[in-house]
N, C-alpha and C. Protein backbone atom coordinates (compact mmCIF):
# COMPACT_ATOMS: atom_id res chain seq x y z
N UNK A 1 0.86 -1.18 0.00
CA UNK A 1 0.00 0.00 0.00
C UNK A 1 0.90 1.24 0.00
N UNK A 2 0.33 2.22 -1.01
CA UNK A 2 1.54 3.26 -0.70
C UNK A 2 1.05 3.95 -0.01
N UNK A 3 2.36 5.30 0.49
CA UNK A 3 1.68 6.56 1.10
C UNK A 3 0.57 6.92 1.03
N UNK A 4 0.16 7.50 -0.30
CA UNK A 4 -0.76 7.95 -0.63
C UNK A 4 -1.83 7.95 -0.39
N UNK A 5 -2.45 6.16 -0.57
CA UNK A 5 -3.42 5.36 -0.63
C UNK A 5 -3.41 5.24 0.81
N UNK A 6 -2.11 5.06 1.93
CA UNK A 6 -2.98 5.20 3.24
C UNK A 6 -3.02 6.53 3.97
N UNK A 7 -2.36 7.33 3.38
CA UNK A 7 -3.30 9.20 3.50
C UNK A 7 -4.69 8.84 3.24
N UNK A 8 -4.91 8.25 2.55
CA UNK A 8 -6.52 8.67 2.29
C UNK A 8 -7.26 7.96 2.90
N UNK A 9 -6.80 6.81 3.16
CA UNK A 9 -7.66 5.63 4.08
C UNK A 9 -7.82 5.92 5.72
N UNK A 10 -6.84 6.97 5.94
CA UNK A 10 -6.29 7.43 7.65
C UNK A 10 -8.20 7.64 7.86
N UNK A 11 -8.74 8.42 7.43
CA UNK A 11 -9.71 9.31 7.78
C UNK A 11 -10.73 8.75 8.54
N UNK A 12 -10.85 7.12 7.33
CA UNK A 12 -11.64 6.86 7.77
C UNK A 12 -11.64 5.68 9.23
N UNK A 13 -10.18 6.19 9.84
CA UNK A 13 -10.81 5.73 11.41
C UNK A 13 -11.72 6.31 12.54
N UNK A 14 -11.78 7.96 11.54
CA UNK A 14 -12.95 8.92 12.33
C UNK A 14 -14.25 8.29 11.69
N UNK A 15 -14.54 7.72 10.86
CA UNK A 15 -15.71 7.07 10.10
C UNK A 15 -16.31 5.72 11.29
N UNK A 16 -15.18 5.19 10.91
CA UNK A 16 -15.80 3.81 12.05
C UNK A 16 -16.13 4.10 13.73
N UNK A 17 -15.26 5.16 13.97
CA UNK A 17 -15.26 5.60 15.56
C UNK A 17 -16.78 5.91 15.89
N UNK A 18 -17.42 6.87 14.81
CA UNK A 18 -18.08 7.76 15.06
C UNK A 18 -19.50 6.86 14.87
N UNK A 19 -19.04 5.83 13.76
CA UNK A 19 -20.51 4.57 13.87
C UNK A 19 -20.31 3.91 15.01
N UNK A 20 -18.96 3.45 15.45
CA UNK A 20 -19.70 2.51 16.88
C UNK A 20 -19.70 2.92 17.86
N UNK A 21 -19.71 4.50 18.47
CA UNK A 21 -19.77 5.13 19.65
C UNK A 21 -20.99 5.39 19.09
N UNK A 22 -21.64 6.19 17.84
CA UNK A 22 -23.03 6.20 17.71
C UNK A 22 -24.27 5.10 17.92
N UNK A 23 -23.98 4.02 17.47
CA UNK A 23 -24.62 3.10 17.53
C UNK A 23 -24.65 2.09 19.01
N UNK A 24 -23.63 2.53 19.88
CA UNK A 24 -23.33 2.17 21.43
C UNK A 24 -23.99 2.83 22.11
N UNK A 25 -24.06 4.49 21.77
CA UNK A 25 -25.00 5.02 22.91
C UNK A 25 -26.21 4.82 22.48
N UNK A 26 -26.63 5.03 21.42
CA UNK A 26 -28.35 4.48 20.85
C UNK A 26 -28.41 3.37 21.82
N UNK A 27 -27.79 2.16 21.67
CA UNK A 27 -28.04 1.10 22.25
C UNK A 27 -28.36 0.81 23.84
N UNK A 28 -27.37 1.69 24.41
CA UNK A 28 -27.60 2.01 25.62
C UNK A 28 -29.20 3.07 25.89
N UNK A 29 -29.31 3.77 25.47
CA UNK A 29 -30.79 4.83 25.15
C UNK A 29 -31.53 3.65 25.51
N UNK A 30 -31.37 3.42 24.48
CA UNK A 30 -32.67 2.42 23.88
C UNK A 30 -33.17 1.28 25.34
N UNK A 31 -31.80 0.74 26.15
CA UNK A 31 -31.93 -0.44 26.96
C UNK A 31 -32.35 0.28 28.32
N UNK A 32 -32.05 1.28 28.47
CA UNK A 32 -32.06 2.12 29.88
C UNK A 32 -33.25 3.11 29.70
N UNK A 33 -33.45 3.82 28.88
CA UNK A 33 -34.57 4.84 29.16
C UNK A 33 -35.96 4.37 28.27
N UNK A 34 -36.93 4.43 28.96
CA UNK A 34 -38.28 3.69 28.00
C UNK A 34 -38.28 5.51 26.98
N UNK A 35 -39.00 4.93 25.71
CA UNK A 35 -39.63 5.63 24.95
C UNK A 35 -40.28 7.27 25.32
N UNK A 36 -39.71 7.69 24.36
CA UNK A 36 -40.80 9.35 25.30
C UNK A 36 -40.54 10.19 26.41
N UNK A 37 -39.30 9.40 27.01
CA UNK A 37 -38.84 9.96 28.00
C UNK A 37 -37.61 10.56 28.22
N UNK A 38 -37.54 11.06 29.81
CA UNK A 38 -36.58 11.78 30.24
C UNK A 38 -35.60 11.02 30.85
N UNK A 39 -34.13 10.68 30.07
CA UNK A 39 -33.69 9.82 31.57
C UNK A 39 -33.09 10.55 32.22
N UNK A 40 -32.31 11.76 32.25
CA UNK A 40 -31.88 12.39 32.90
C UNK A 40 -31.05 14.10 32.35
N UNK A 41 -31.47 15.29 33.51
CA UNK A 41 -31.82 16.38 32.47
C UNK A 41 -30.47 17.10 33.84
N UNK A 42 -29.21 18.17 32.90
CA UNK A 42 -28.70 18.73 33.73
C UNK A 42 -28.57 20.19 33.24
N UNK A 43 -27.76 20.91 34.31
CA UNK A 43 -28.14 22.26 33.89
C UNK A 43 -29.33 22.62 34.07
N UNK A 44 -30.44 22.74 35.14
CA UNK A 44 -31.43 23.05 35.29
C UNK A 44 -32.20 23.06 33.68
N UNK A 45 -31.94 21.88 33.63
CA UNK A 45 -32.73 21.28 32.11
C UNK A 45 -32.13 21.92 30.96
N UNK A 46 -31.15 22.43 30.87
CA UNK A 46 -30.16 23.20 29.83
C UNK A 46 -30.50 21.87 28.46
N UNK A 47 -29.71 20.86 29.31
CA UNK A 47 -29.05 19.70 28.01
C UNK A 47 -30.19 18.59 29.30
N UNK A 48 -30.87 17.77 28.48
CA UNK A 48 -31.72 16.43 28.99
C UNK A 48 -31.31 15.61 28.07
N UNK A 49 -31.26 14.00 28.47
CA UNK A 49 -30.99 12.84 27.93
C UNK A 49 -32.44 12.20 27.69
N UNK A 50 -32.79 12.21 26.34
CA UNK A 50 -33.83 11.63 26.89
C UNK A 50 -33.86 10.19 25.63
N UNK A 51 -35.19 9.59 25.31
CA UNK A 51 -35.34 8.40 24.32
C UNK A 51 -36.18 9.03 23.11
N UNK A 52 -36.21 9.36 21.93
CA UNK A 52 -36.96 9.64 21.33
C UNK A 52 -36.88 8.98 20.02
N UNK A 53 -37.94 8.71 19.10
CA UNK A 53 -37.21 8.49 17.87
C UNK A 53 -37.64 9.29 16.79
N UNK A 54 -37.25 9.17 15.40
CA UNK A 54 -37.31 9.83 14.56
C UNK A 54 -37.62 8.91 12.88
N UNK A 55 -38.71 9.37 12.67
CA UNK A 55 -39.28 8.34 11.68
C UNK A 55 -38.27 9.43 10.18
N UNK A 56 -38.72 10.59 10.26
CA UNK A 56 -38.31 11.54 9.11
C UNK A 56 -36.59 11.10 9.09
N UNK A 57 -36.48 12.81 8.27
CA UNK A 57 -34.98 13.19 8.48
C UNK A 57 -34.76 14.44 9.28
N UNK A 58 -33.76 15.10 9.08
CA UNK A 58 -33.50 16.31 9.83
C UNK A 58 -35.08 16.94 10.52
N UNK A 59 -34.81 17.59 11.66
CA UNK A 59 -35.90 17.50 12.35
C UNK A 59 -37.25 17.04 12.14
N UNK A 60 -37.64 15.96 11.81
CA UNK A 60 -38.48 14.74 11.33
C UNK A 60 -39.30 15.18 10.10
N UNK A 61 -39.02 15.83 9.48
CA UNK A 61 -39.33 16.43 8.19
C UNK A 61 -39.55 15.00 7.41
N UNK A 62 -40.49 15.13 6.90
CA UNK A 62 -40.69 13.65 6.33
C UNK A 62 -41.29 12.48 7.25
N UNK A 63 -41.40 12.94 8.51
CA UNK A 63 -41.75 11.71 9.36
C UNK A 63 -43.20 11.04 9.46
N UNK A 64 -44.35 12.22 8.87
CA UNK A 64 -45.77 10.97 8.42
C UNK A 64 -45.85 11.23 7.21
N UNK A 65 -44.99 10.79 5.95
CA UNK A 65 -44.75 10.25 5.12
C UNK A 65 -45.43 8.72 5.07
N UNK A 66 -46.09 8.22 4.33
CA UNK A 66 -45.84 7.14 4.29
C UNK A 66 -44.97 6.19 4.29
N UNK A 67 -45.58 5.12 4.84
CA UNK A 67 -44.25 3.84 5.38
C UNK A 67 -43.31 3.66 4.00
N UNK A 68 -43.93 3.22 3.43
CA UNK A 68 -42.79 2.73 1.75
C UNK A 68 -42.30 3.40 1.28
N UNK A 69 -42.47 4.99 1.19
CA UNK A 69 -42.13 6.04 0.52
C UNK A 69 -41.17 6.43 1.64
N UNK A 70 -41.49 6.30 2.71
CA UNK A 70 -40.66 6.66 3.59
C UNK A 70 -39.39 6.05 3.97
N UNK A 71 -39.63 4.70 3.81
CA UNK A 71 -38.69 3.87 3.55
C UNK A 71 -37.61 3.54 2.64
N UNK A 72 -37.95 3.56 1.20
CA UNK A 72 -37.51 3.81 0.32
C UNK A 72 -36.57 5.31 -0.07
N UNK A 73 -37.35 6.35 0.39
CA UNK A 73 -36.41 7.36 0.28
C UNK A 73 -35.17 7.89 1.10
N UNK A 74 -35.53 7.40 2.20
CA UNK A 74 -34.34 8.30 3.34
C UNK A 74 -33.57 6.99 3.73
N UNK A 75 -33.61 6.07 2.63
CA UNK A 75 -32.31 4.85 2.88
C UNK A 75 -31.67 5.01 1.53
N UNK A 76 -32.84 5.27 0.26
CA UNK A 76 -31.91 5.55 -0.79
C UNK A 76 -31.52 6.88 -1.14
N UNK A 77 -32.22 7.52 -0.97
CA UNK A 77 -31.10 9.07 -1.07
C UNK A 77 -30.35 9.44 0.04
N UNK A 78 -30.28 9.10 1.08
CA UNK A 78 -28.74 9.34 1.93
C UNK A 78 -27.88 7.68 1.20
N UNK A 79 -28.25 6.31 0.70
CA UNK A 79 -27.33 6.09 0.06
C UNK A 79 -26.13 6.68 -1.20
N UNK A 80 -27.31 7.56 -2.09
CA UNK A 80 -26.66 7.53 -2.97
C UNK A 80 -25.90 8.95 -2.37
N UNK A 81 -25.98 9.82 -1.62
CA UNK A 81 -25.52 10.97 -1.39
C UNK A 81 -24.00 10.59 -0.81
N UNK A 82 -24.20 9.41 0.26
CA UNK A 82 -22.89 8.62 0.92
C UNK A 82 -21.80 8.24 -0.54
N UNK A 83 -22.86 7.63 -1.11
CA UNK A 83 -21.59 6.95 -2.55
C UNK A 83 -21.46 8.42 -3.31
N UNK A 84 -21.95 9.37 -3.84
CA UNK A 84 -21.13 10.41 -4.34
C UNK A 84 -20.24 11.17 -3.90
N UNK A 85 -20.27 10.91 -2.03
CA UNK A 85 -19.52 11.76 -1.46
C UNK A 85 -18.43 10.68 -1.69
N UNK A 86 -18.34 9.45 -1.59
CA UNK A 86 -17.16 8.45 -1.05
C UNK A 86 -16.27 8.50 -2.89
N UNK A 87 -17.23 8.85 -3.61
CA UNK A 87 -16.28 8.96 -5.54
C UNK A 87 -15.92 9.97 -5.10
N UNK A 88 -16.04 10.77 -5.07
CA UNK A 88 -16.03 12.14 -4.77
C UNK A 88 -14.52 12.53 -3.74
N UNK A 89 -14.25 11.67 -2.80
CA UNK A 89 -13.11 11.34 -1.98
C UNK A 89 -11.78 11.17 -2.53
N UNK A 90 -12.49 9.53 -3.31
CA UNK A 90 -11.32 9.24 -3.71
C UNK A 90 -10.50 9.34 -5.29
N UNK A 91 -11.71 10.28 -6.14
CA UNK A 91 -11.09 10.46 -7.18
C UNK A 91 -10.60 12.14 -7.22
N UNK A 92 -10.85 12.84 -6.24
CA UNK A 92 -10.02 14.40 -5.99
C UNK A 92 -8.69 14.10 -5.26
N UNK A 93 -7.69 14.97 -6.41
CA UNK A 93 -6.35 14.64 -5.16
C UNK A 93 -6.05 16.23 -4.90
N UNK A 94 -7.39 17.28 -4.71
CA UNK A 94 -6.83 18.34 -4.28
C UNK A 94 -7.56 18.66 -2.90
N UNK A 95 -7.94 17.74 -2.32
CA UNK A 95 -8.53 18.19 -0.89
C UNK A 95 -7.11 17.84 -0.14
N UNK A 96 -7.57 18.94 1.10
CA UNK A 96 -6.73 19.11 2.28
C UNK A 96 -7.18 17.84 3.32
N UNK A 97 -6.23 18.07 4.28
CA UNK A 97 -6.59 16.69 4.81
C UNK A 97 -7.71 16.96 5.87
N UNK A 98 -7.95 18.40 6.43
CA UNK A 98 -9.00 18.62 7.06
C UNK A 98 -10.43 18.15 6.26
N UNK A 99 -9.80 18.79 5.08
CA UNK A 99 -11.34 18.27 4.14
C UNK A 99 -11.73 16.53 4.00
N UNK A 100 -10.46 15.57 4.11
CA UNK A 100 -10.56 14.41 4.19
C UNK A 100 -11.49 13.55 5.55
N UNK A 101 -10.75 14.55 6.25
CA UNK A 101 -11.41 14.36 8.00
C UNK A 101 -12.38 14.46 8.28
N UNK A 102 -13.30 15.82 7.39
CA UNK A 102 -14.74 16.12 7.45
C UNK A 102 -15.41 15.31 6.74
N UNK A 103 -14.94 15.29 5.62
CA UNK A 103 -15.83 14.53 4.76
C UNK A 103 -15.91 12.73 5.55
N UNK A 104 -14.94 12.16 6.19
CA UNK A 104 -14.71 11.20 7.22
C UNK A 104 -16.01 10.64 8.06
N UNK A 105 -16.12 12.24 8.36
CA UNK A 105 -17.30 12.63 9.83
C UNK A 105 -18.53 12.94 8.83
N UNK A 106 -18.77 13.08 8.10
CA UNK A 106 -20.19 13.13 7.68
C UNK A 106 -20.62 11.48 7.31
N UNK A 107 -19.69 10.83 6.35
CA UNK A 107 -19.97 9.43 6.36
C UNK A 107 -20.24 8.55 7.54
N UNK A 108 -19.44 9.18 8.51
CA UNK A 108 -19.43 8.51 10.09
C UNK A 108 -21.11 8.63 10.62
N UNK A 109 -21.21 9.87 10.17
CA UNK A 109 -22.73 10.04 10.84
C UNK A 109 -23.73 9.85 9.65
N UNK A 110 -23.63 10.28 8.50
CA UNK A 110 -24.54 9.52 7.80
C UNK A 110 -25.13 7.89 8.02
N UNK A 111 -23.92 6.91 7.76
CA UNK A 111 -23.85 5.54 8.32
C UNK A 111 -24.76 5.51 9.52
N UNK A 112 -23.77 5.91 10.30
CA UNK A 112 -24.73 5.75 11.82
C UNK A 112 -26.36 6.17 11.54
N UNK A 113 -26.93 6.85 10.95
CA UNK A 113 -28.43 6.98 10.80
C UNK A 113 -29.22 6.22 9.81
N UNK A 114 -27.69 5.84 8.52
CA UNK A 114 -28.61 4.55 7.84
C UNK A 114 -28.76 3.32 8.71
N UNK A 115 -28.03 2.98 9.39
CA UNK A 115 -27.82 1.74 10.18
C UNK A 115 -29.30 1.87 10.66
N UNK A 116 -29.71 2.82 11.63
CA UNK A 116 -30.93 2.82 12.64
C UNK A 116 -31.91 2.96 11.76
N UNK A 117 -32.21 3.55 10.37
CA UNK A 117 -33.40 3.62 9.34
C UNK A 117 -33.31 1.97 8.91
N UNK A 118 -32.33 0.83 9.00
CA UNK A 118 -32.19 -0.22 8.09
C UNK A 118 -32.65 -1.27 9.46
N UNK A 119 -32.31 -1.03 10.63
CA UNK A 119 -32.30 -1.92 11.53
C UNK A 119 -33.76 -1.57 12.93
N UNK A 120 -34.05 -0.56 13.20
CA UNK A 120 -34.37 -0.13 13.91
C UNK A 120 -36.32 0.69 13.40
N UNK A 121 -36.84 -0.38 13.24
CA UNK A 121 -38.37 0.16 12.80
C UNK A 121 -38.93 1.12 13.58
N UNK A 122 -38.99 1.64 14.51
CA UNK A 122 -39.48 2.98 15.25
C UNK A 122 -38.98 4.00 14.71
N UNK A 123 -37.65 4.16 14.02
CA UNK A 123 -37.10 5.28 13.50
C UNK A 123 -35.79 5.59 14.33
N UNK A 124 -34.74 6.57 13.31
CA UNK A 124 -33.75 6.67 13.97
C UNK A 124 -33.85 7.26 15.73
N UNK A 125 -32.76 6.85 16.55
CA UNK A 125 -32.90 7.20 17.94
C UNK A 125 -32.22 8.72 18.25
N UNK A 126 -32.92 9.34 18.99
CA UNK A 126 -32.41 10.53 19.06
C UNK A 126 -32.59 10.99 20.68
N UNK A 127 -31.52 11.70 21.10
CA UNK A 127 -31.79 11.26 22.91
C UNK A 127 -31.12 12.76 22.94
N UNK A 128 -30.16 13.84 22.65
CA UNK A 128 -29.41 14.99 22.77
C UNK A 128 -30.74 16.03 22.91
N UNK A 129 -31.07 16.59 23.97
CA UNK A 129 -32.04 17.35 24.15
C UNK A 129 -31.70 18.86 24.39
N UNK A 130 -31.46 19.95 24.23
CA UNK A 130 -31.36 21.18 24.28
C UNK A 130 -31.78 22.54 24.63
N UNK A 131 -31.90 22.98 25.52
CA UNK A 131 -33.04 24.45 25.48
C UNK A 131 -32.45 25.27 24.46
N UNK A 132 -33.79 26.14 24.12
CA UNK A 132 -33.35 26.20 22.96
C UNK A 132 -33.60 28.24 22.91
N UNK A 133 -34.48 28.51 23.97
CA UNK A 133 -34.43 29.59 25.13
C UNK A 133 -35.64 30.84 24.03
N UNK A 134 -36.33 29.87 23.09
CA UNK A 134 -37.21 30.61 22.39
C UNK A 134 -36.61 31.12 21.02
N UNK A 135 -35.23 31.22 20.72
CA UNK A 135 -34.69 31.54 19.58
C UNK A 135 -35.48 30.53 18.43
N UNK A 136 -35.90 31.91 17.45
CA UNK A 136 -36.44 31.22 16.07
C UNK A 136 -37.98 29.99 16.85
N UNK A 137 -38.38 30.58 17.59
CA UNK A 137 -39.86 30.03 17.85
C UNK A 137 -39.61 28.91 19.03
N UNK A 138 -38.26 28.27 19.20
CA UNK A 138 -38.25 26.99 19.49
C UNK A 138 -37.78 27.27 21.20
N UNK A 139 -38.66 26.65 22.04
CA UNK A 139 -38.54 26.41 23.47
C UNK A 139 -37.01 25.59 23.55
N UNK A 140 -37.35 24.46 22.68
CA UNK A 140 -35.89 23.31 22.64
C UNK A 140 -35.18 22.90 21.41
N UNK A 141 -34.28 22.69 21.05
CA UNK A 141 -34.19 22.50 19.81
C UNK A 141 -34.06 21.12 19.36
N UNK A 142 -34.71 20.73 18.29
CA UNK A 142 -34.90 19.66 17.88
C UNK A 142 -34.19 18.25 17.78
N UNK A 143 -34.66 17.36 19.05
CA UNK A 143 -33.71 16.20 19.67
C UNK A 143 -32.81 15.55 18.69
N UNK A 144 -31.74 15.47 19.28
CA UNK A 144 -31.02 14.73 18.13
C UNK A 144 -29.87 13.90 18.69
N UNK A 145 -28.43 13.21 17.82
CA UNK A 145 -27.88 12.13 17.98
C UNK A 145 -25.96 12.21 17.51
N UNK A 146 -26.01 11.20 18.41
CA UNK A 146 -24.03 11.60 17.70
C UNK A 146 -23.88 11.87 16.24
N UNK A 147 -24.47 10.72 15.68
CA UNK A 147 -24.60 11.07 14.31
C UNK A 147 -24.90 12.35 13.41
N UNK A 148 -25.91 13.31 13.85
CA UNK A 148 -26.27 13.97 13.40
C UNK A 148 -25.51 15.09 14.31
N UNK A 149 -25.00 15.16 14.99
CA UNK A 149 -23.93 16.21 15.20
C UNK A 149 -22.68 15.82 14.37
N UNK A 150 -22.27 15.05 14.39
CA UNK A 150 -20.95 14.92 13.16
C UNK A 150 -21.51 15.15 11.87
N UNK A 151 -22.52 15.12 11.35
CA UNK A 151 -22.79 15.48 9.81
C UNK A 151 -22.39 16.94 9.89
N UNK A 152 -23.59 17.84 10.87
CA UNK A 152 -23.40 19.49 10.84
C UNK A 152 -22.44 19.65 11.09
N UNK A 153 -21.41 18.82 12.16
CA UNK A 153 -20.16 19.92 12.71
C UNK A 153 -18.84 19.86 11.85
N UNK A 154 -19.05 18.51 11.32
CA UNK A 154 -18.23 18.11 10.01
C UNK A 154 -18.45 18.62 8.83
N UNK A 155 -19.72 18.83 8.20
CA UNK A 155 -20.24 19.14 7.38
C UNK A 155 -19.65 20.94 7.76
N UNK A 156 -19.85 22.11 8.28
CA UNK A 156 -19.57 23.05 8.69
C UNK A 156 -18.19 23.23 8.73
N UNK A 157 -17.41 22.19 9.19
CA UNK A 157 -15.56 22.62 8.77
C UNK A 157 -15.25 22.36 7.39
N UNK A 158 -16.00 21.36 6.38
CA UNK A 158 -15.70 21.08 5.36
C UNK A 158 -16.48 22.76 4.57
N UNK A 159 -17.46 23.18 4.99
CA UNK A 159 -18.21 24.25 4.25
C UNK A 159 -16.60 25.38 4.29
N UNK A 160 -16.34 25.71 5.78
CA UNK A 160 -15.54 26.94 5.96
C UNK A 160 -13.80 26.17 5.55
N UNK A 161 -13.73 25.63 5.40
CA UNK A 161 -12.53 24.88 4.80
C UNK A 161 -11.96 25.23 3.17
N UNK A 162 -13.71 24.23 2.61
CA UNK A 162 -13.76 25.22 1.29
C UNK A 162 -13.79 26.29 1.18
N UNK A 163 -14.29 27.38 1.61
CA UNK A 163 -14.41 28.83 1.93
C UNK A 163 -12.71 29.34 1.53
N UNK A 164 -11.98 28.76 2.68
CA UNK A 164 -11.10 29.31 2.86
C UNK A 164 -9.72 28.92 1.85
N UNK A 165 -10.24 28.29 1.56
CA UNK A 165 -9.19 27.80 0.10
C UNK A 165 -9.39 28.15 -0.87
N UNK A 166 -10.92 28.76 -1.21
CA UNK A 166 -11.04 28.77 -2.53
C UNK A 166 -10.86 30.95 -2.15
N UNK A 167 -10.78 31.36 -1.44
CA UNK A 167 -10.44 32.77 -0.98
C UNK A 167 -8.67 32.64 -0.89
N UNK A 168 -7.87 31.85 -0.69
CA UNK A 168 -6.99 31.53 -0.98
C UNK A 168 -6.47 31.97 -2.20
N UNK A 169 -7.12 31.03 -2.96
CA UNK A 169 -6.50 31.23 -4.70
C UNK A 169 -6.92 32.26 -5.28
N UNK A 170 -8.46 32.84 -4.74
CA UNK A 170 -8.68 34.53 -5.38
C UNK A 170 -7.18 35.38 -5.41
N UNK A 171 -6.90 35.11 -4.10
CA UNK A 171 -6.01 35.75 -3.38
C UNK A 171 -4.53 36.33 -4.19
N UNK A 172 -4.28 34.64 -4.51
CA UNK A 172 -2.94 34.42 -5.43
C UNK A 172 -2.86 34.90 -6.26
């Protein structure tokens, strides 16, 4: 294997990390706190742990969708979005390696939410609870999961990453 080829493969040990710590605490959620609930809230309810699930996608948008349609779509279009990002990886040799890392962490958490749409019939698990202190209408902001914090927070260094490279070469 050369250099090269394991530069590019490094990344994805943030990929696998981020599916089986995601899919460990779901699991734990899931065995310890019943459905609907609170298992435990700190910060005078700042951040709560609780069990929830999620039939949609991003804040359940899509979630009384019908079953087949529902099924069918948010396993095959986050597939095919995963496989354009993963061509997309490995046939550019001008990303930075931060950009390798992010793009890493969005597959990490993408995965992790196909897994729970493929395995998990109630819908993906979502337990990260938030006040949300009334900003933009919302008392709390919309429960969510390891997974879906590595898409945005990954997704967000890869946005300002590009940003800053491609202001770079204006530059030059």
């Amino acid at each position: 294997m050369t250099g090269e080829t394991r530069k590019k493969l490094r990344p994805f040990i943030l990929t696998a990390v981020i599916i089986v710590v995601d899919q460990a605490v779901k699991a734990l959620i899931v065995a310890t706190i019943p459905l609907n609930t609170v298992g435990f809230s700190v910060f005078s309810g700042f951040l709560r742990i609780i069990h929830a699930r999620n039939l949609g996608i991003a804040f359940s948008i899509g979630g009384g969708a019908p079953g087949g349609f529902r099924g069918v779509f948010f396993m095959v279009l986050p597939l095919v979005v995963l496989a354009l990002l993963v061509v997309f990886y490995f046939r550019s040799n001008e990303l930075t390696a931060l950009q390798r890392w992010s793009i890493a962490g969005i597959l990490g958490g993408g995965l992790g939410n196909l897994i729970d749409r493929l395995f998990r019939p109630l819908g993906v698990v979502d337990f990260i609870d938030v006040k949300f202190y009334g900003l933009f209408g919302l008392d709390r902001w919309p429960t969510f999961n390891i997974a879906d914090a590595s898409v945005v927070v990954c997704g967000l260094l890869l946005l300002f990453s590009v940003l800053i490279q491609s202001g770079k070469g204006r530059n030059e």
